[in-house]
C-alpha atoms as a PDB file:
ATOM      1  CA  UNK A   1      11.864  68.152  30.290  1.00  0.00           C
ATOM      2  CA  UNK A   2       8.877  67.056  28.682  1.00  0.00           C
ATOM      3  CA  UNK A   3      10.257  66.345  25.381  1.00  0.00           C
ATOM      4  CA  UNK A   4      12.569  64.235  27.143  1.00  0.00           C
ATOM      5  CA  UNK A   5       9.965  62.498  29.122  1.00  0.00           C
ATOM      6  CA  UNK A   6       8.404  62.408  25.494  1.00  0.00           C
ATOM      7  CA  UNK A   7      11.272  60.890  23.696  1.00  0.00           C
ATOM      8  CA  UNK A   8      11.714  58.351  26.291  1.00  0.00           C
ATOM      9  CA  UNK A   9       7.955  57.111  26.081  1.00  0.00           C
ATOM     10  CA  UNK A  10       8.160  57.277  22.242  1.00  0.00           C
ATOM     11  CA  UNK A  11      11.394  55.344  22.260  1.00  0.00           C
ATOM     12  CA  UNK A  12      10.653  52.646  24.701  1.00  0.00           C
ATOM     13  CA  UNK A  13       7.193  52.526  22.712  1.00  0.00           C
ATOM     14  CA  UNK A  14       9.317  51.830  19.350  1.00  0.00           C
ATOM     15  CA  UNK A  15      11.912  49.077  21.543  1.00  0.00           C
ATOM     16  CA  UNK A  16       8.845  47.174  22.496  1.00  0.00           C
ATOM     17  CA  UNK A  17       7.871  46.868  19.231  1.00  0.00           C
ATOM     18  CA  UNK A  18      10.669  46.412  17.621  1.00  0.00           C
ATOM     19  CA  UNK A  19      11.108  43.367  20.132  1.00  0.00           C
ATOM     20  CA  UNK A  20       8.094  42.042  19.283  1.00  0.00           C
ATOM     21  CA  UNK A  21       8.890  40.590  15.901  1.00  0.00           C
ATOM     22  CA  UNK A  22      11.936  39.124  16.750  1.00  0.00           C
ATOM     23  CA  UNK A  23      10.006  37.087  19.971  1.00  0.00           C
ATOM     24  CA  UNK A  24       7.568  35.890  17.231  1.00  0.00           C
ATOM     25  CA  UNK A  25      10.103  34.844  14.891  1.00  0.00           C
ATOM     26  CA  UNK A  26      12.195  32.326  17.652  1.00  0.00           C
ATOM     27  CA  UNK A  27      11.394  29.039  17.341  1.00  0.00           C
ATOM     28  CA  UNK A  28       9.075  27.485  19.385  1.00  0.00           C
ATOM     29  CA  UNK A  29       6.316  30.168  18.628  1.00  0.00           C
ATOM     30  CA  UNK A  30       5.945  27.835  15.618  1.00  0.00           C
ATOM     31  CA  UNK A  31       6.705  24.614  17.761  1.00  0.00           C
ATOM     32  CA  UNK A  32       3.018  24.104  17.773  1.00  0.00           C
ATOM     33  CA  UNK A  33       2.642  23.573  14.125  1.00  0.00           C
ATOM     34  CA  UNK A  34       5.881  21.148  13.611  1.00  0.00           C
ATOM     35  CA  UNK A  35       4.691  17.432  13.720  1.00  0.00           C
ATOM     36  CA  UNK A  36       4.282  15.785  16.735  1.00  0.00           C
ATOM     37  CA  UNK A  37       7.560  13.574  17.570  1.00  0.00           C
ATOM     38  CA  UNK A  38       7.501   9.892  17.232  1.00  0.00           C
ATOM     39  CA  UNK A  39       9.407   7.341  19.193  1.00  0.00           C
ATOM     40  CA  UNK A  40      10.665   4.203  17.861  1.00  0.00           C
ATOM     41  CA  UNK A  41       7.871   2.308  19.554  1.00  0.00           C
ATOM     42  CA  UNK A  42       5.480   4.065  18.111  1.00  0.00           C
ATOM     43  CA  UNK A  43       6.829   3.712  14.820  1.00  0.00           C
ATOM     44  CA  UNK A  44       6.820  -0.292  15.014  1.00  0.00           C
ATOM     45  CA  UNK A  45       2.650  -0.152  15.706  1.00  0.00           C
ATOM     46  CA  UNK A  46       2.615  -2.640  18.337  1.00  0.00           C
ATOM     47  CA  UNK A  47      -1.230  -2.440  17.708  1.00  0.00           C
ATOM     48  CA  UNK A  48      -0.857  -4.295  14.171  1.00  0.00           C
ATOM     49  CA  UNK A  49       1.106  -7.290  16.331  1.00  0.00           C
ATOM     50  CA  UNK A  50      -2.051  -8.920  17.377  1.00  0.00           C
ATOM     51  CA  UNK A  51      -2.670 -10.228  14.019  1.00  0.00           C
ATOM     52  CA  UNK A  52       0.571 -11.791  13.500  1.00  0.00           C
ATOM     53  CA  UNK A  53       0.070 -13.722  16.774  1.00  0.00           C
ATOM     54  CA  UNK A  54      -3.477 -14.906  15.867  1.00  0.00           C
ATOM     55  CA  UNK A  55      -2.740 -17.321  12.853  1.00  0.00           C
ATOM     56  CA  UNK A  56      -0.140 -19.026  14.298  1.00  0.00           C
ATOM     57  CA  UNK A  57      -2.039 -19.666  17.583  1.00  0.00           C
ATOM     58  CA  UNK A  58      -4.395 -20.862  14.761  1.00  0.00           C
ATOM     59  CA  UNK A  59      -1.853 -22.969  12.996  1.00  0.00           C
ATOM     60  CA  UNK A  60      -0.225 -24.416  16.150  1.00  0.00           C
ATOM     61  CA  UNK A  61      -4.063 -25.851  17.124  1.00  0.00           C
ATOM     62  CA  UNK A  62      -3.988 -27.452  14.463  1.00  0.00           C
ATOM     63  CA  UNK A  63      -0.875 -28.915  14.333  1.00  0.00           C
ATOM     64  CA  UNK A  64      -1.785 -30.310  17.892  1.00  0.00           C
ATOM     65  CA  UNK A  65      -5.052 -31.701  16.239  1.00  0.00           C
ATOM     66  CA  UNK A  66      -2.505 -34.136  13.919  1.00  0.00           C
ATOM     67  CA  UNK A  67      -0.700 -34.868  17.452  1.00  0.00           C
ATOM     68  CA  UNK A  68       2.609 -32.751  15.697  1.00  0.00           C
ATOM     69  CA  UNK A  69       3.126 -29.940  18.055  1.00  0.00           C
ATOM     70  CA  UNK A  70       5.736 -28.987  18.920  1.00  0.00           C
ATOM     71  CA  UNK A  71       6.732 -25.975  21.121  1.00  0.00           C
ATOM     72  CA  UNK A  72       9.992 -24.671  19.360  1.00  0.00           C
ATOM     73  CA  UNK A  73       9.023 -24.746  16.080  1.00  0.00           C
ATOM     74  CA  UNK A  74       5.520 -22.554  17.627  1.00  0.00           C
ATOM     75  CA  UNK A  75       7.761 -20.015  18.848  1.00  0.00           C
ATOM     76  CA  UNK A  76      10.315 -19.982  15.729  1.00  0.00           C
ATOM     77  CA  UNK A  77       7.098 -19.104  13.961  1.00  0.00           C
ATOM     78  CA  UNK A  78       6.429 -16.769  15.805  1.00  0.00           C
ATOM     79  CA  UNK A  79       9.484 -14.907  15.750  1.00  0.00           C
ATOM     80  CA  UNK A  80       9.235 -14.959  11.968  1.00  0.00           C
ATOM     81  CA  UNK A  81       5.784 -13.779  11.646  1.00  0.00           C
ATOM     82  CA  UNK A  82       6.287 -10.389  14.621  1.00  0.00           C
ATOM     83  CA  UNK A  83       9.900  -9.627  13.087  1.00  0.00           C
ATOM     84  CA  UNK A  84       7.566  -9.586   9.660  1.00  0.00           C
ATOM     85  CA  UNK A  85       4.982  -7.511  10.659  1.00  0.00           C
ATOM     86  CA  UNK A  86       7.481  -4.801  12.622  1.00  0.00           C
ATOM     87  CA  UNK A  87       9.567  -5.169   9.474  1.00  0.00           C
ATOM     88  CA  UNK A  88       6.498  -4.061   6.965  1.00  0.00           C
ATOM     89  CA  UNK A  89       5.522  -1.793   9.530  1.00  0.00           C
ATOM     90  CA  UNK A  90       8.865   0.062   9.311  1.00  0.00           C
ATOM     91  CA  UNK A  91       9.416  -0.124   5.591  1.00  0.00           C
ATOM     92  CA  UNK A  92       5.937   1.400   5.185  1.00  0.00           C
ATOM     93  CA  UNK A  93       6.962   3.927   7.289  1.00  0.00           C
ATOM     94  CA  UNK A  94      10.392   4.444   5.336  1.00  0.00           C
ATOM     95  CA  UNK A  95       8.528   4.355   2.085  1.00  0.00           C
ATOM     96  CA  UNK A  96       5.741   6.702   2.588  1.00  0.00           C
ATOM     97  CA  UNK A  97       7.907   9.082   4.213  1.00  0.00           C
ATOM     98  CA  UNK A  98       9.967   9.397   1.358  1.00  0.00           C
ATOM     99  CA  UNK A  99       7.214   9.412  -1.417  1.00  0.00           C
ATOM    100  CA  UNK A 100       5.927  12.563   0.587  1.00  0.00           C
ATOM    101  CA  UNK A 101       2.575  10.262   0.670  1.00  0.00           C
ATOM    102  CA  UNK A 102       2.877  10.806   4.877  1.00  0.00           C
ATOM    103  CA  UNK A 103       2.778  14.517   4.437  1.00  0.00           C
ATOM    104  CA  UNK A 104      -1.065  15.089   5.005  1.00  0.00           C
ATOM    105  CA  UNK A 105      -1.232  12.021   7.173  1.00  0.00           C
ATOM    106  CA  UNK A 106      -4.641  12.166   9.755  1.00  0.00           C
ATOM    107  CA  UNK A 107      -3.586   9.491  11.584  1.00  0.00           C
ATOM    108  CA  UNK A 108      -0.963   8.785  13.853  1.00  0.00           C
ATOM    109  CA  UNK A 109       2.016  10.108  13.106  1.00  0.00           C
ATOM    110  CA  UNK A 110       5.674   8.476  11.142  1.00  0.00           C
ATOM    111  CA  UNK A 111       8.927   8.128  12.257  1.00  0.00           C
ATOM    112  CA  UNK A 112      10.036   9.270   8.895  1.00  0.00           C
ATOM    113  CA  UNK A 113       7.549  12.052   7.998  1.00  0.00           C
ATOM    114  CA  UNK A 114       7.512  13.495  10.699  1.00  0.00           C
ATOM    115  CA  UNK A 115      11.416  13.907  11.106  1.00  0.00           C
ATOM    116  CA  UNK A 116      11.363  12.521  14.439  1.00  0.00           C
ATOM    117  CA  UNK A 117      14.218   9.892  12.870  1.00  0.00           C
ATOM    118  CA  UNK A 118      16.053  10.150   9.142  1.00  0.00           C
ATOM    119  CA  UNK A 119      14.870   7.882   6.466  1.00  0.00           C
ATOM    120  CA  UNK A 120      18.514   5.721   6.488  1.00  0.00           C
ATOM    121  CA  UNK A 121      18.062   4.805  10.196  1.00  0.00           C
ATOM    122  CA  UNK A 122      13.947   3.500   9.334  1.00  0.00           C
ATOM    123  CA  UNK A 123      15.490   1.530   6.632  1.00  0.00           C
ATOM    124  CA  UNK A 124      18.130  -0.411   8.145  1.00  0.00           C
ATOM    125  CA  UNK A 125      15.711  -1.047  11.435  1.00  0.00           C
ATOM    126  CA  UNK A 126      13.323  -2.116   8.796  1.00  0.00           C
ATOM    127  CA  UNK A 127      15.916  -4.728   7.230  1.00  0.00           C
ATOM    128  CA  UNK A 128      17.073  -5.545  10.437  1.00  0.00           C
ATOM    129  CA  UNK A 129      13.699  -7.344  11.232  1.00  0.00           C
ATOM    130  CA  UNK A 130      13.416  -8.903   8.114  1.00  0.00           C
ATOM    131  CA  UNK A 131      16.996 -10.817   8.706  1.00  0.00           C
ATOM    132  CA  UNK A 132      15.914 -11.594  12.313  1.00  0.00           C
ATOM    133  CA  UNK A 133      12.668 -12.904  10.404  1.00  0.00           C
ATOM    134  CA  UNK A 134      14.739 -14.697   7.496  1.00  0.00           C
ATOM    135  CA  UNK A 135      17.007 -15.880  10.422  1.00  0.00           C
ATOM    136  CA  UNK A 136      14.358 -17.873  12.483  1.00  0.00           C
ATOM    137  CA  UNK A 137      13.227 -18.754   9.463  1.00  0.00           C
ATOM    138  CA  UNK A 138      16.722 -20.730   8.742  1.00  0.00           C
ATOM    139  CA  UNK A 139      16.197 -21.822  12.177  1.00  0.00           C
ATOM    140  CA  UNK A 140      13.183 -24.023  11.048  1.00  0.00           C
ATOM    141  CA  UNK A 141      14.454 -25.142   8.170  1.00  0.00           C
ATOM    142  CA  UNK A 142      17.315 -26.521   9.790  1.00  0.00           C
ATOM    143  CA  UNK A 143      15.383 -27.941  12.410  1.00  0.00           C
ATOM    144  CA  UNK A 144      12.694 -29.706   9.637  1.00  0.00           C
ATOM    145  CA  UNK A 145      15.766 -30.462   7.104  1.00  0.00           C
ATOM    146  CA  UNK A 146      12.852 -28.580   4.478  1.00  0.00           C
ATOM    147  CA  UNK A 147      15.562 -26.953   2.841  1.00  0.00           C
ATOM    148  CA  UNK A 148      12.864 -24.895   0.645  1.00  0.00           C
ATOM    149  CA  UNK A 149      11.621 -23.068   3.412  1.00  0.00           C
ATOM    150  CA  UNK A 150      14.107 -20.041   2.889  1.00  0.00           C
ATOM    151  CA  UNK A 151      12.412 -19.461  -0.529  1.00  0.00           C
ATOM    152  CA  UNK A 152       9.114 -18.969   1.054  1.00  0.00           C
ATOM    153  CA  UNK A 153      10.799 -16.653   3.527  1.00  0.00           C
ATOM    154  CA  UNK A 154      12.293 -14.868   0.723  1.00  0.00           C
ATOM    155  CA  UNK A 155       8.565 -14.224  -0.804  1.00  0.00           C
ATOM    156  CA  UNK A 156       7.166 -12.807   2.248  1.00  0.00           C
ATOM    157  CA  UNK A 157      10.710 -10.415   2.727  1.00  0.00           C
ATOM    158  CA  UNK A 158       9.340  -9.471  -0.873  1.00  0.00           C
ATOM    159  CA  UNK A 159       5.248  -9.004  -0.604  1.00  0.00           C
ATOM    160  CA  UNK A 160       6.407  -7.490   2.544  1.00  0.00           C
ATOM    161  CA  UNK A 161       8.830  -4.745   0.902  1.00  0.00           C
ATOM    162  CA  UNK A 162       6.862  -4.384  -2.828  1.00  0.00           C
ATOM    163  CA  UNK A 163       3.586  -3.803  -0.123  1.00  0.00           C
ATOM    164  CA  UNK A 164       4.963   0.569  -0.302  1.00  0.00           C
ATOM    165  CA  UNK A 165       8.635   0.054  -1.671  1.00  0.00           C
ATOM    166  CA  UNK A 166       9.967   0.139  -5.191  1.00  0.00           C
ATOM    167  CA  UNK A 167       9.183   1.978  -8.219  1.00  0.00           C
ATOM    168  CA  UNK A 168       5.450   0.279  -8.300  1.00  0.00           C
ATOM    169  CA  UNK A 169       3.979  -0.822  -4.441  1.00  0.00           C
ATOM    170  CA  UNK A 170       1.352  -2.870  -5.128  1.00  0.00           C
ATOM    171  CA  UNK A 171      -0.023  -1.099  -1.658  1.00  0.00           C
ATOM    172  CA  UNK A 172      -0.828   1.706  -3.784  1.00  0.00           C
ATOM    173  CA  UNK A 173      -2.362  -0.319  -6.912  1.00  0.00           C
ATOM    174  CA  UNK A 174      -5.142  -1.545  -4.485  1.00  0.00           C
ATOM    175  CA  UNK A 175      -3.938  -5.511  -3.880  1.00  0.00           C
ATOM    176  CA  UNK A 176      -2.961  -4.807  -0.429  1.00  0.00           C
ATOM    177  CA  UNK A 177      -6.144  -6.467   1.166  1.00  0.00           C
ATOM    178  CA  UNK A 178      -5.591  -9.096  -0.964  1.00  0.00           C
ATOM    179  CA  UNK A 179      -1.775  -9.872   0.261  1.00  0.00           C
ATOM    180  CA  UNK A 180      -2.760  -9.375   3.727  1.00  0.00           C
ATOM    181  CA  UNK A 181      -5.312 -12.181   3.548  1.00  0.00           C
ATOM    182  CA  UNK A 182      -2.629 -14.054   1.639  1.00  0.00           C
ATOM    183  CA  UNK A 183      -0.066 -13.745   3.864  1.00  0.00           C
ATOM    184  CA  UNK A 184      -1.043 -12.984   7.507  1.00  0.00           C
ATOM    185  CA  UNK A 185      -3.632 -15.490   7.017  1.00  0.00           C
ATOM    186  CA  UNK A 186      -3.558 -18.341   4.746  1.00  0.00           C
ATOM    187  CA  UNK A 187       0.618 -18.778   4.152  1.00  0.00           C
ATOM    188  CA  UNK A 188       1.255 -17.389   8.300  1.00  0.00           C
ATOM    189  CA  UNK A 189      -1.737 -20.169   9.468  1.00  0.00           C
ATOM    190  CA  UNK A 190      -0.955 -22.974   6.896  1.00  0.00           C
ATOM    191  CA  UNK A 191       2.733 -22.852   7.339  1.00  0.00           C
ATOM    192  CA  UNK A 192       2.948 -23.378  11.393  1.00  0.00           C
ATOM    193  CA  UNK A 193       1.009 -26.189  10.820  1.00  0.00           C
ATOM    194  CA  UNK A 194       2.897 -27.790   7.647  1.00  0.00           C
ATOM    195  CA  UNK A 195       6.773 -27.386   9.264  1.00  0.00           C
ATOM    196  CA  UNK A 196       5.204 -29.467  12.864  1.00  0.00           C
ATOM    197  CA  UNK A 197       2.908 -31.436  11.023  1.00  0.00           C
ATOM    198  CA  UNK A 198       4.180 -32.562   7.417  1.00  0.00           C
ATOM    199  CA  UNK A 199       0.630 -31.227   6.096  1.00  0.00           C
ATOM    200  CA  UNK A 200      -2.159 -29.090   6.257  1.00  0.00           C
ATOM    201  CA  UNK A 201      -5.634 -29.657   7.370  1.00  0.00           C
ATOM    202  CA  UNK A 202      -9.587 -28.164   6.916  1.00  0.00           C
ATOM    203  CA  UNK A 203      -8.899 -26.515   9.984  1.00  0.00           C
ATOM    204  CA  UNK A 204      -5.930 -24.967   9.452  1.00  0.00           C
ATOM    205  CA  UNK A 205      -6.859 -23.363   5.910  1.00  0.00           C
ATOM    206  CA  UNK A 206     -10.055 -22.550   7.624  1.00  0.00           C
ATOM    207  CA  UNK A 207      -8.851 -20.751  10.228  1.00  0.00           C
ATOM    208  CA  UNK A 208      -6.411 -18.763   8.383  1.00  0.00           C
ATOM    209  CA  UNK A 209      -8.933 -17.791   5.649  1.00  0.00           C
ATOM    210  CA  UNK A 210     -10.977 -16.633   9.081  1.00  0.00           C
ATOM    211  CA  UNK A 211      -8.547 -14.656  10.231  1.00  0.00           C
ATOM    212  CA  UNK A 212      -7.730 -13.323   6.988  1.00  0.00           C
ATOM    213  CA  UNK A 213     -10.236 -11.727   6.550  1.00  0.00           C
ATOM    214  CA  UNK A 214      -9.788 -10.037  10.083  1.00  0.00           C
ATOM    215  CA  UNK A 215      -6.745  -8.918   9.514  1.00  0.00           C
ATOM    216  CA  UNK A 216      -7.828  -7.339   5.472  1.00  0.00           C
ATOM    217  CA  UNK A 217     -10.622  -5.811   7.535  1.00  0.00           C
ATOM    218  CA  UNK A 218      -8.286  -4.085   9.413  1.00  0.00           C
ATOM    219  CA  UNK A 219      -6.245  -2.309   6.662  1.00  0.00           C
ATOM    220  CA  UNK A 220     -10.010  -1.909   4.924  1.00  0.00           C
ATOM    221  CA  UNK A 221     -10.631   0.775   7.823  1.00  0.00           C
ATOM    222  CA  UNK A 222      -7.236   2.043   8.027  1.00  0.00           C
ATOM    223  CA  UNK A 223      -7.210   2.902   4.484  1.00  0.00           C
ATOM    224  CA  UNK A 224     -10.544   4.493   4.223  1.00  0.00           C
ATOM    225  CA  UNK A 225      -9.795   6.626   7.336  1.00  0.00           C
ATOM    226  CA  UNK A 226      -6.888   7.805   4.925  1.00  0.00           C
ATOM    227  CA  UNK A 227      -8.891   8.116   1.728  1.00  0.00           C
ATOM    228  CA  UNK A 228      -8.474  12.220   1.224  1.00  0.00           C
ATOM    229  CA  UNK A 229      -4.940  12.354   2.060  1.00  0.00           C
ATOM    230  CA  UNK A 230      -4.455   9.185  -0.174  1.00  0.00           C
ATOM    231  CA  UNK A 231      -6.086  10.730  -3.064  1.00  0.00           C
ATOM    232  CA  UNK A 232      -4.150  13.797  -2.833  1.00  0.00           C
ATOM    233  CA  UNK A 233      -0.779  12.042  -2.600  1.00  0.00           C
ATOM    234  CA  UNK A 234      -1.666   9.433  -5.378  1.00  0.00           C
ATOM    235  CA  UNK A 235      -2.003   6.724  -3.155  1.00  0.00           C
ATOM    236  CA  UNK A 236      -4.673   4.525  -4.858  1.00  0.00           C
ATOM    237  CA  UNK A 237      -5.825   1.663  -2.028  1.00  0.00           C
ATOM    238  CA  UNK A 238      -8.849  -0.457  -2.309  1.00  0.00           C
ATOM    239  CA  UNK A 239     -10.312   2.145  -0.394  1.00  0.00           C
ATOM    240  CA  UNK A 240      -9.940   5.421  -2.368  1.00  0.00           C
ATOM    241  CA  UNK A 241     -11.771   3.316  -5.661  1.00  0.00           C
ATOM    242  CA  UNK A 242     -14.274   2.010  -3.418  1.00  0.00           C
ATOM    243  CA  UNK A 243     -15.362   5.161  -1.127  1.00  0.00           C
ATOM    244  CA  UNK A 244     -16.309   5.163   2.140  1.00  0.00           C
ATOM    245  CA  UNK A 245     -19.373   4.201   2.168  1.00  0.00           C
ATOM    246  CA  UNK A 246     -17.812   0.918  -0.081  1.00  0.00           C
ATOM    247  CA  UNK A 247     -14.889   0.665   2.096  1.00  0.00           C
ATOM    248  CA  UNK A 248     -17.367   0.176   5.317  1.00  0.00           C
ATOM    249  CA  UNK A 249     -19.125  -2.183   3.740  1.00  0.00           C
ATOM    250  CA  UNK A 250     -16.447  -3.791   2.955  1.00  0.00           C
ATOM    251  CA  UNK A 251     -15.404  -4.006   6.191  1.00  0.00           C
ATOM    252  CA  UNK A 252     -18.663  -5.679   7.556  1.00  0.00           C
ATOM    253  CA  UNK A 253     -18.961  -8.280   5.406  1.00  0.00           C
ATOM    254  CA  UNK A 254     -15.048  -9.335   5.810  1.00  0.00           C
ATOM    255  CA  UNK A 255     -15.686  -9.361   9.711  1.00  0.00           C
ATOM    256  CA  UNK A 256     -18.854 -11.660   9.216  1.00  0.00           C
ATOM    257  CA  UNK A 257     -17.233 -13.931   7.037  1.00  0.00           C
ATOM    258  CA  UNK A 258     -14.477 -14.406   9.462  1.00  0.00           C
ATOM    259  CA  UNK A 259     -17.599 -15.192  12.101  1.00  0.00           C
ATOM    260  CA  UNK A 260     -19.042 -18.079   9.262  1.00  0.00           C
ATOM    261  CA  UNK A 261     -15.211 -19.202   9.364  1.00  0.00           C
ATOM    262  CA  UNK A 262     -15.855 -19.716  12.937  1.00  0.00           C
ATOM    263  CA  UNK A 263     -19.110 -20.974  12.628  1.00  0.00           C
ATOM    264  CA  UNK A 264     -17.863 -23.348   9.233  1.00  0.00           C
ATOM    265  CA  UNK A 265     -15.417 -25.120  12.240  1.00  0.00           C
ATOM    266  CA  UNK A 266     -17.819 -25.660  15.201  1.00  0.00           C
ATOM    267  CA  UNK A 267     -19.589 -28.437  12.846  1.00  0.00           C
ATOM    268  CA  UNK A 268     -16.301 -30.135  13.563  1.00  0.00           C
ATOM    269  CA  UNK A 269     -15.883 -28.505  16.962  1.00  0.00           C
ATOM    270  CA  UNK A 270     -18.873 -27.788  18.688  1.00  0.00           C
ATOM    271  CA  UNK A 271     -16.640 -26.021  21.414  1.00  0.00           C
ATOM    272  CA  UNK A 272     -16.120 -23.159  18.538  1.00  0.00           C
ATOM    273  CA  UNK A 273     -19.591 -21.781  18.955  1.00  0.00           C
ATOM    274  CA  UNK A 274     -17.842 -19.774  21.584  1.00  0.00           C
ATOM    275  CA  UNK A 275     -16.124 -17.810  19.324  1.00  0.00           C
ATOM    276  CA  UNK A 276     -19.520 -15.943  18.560  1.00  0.00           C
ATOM    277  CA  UNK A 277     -19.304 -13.949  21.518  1.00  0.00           C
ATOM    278  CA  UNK A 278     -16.664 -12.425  19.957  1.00  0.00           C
ATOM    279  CA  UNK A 279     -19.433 -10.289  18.456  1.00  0.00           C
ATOM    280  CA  UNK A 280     -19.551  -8.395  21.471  1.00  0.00           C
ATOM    281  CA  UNK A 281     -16.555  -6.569  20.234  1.00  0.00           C
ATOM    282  CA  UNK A 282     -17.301  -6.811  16.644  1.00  0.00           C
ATOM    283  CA  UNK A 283     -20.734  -5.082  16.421  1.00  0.00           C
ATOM    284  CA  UNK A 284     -20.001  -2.370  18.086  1.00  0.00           C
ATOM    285  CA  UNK A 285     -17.245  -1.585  15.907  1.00  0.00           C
ATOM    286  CA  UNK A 286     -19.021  -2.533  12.885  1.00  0.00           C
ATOM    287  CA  UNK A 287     -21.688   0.244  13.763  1.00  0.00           C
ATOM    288  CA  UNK A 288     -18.676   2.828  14.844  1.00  0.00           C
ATOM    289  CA  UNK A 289     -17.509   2.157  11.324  1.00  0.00           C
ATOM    290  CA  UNK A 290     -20.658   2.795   9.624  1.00  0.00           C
ATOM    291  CA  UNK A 291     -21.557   5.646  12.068  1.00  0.00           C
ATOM    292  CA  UNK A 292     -17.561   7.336  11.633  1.00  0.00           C
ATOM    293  CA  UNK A 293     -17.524  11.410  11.240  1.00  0.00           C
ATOM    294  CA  UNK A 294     -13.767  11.442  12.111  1.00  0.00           C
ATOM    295  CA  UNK A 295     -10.420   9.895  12.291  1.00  0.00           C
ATOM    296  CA  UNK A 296     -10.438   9.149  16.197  1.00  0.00           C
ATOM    297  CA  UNK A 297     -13.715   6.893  15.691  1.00  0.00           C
ATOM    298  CA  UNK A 298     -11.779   5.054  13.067  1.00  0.00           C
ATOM    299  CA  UNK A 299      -8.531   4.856  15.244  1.00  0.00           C
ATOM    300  CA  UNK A 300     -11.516   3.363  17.927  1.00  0.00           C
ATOM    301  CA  UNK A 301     -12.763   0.613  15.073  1.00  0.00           C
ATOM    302  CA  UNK A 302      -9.169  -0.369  14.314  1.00  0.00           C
ATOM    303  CA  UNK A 303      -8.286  -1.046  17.863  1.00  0.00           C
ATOM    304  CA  UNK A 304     -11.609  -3.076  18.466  1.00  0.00           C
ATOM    305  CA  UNK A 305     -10.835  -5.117  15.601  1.00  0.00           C
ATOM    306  CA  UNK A 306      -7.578  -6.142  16.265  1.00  0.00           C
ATOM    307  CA  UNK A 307      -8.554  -6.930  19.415  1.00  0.00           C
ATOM    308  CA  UNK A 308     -10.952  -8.950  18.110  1.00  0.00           C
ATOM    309  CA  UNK A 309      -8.723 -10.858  15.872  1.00  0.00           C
ATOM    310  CA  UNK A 310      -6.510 -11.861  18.731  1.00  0.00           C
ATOM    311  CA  UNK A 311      -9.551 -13.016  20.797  1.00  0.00           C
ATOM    312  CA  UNK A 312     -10.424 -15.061  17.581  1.00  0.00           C
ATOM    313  CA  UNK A 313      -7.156 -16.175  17.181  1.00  0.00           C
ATOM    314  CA  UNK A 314      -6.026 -17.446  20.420  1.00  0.00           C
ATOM    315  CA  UNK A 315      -9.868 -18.361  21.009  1.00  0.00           C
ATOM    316  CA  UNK A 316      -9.359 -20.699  17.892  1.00  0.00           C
ATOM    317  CA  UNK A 317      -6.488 -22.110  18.648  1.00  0.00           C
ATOM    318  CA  UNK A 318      -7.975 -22.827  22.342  1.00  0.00           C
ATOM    319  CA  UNK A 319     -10.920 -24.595  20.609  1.00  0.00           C
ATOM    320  CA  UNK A 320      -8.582 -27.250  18.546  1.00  0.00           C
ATOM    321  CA  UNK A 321      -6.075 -27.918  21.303  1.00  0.00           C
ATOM    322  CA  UNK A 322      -8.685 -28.583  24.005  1.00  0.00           C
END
């Protein structure tokens, strides 16, 4: 009877614990440790959209300036400059994710890296904004019989896919900053003003060099928020040469030259000193910056300064028109 009893305890002893490693083995004991899904909204980093809205608020004040403004051609430009920034966004996220340069990523997560979507389907949404872009693009062009225009388009299609595609990304030569400024300010600024206006004025190449510099400030932080995981993938941004204590100051001094931008216009526009209060925002996120121990204050200092360039932009854009 009581070896029975005995045999019983020692066997249910050995089931239990023979069920044991087959619970730990099922999948979601490791669900924890798989990467966090992303949705496609996430993926298109509605954040970054600010600064593609800023320059041609920018550019339309100034076209309005010249007495050239004109509503449809505002909002054509603005469909080609958000389709262009969702497109990068998305072709970064299709390029990194297949370099394996997303695979130590701090930040928010990927569509592609993390597996929440396959690598074909982030491609073809990715090319998918850039013909929407290319397509309002044609719109213009048709509208302004500047039959050149497309060519333009078909540089920014190509900054905007060399920025992490192809065999050598400038992204990850460290000339990012510098096509940022080029692009999402100077060309995005300049050229809502040329197609209403037939030209370009101080203003306009002022403002976009101002807001420039807001938006390189931007991918200044980002990237040095990223410098160990770049480093380890090969990734090598402005940021990884520079450091972070480069890298911040960096950052500062782009964010007060976009403020003497500002400043540089209210000798024009008096109304412009306004734009100073933007500092509110600014400084705090210039001393976050400097202050940063972790990836959440950075995440903090990129949301305060793309809030800030919107203010600016819009702000700007107020100033010229009114």
């Amino acid at each position: 009877m009581s070896a029975k009893k005995s045999t019983r305890k020692k066997s249910s002893r050995t089931g239990s614990s023979s069920r044991h490693p087959a619970r730990s083995r099922k999948p979601e004991h490791f669900a924890p440790n798989r990467p966090a899904r992303v949705s496609w909204v996430s993926g298109a980093r509605l954040r970054t959209l600010p600064l593609a809205i800023a320059p041609v608020a920018i550019g339309a004040g100034a076209a309005h300036v010249a007495d050239h403004f004109s509503w449809v051609l505002t909002i054509l430009c603005l469909v080609v400059t958000l389709s262009l920034q969702i497109g990068v966004n998305y072709a970064n996220d299709y390029s990194d994710g297949v370099r394996g340069t997303d695979a130590h990523r701090v930040g928010p997560g990927r569509l592609t890296g993390s597996g929440s979507a396959t690598p074909r389907s982030v491609l073809v949404v990715a090319l998918a904004f850039f013909a929407l872009s290319l397509a309002a693009g044609l719109a213009v062009t048709i509208i302004t019989q500047m039959w050149w225009l497309p060519a333009v388009g078909a540089v920014c299609i190509a900054a905007a896919w060399f920025y992490t595609g192809g065999k050598r990304p400038y992204g990850y030569m460290g000339l990012g900053e510098l096509a940022v400024f080029v692009f999402f300010g100077l060309v995005a600024t300049a050229g809502t003003m040329f197609v209403q206006a037939g030209m370009v004025s101080d203003e306009a190449w002022i403002g976009g060099a101002g807001i420039g510099f807001i938006s390189c400030a931007v991918l200044v932080i980002n990237n040095a928020r990223d410098i160990a995981t770049d480093r380890l993938s090969g990734k090598r941004t402005l940021a990884t040469r520079m450091g972070r204590r480069g890298s911040v100051a960096f950052y500062i001094v782009l964010v007060v030259l976009a403020m003497v931008a500002a400043g540089a216009i209210a000798i024009f526009y008096p109304n412009a000193n306004y734009l100073q209060f933007v500092w509110l925002i600014a400084a705090p996120a210039c001393v976050i910056a400097a202050a940063s121990k972790s990836p959440a204050e950075d995440i903090l200092v990129l949301r305060l300064t793309t809030i800030t360039g919107l203010i600016y932009g819009l702000g700007l854009g107020a100033v010229l028109v009114f």
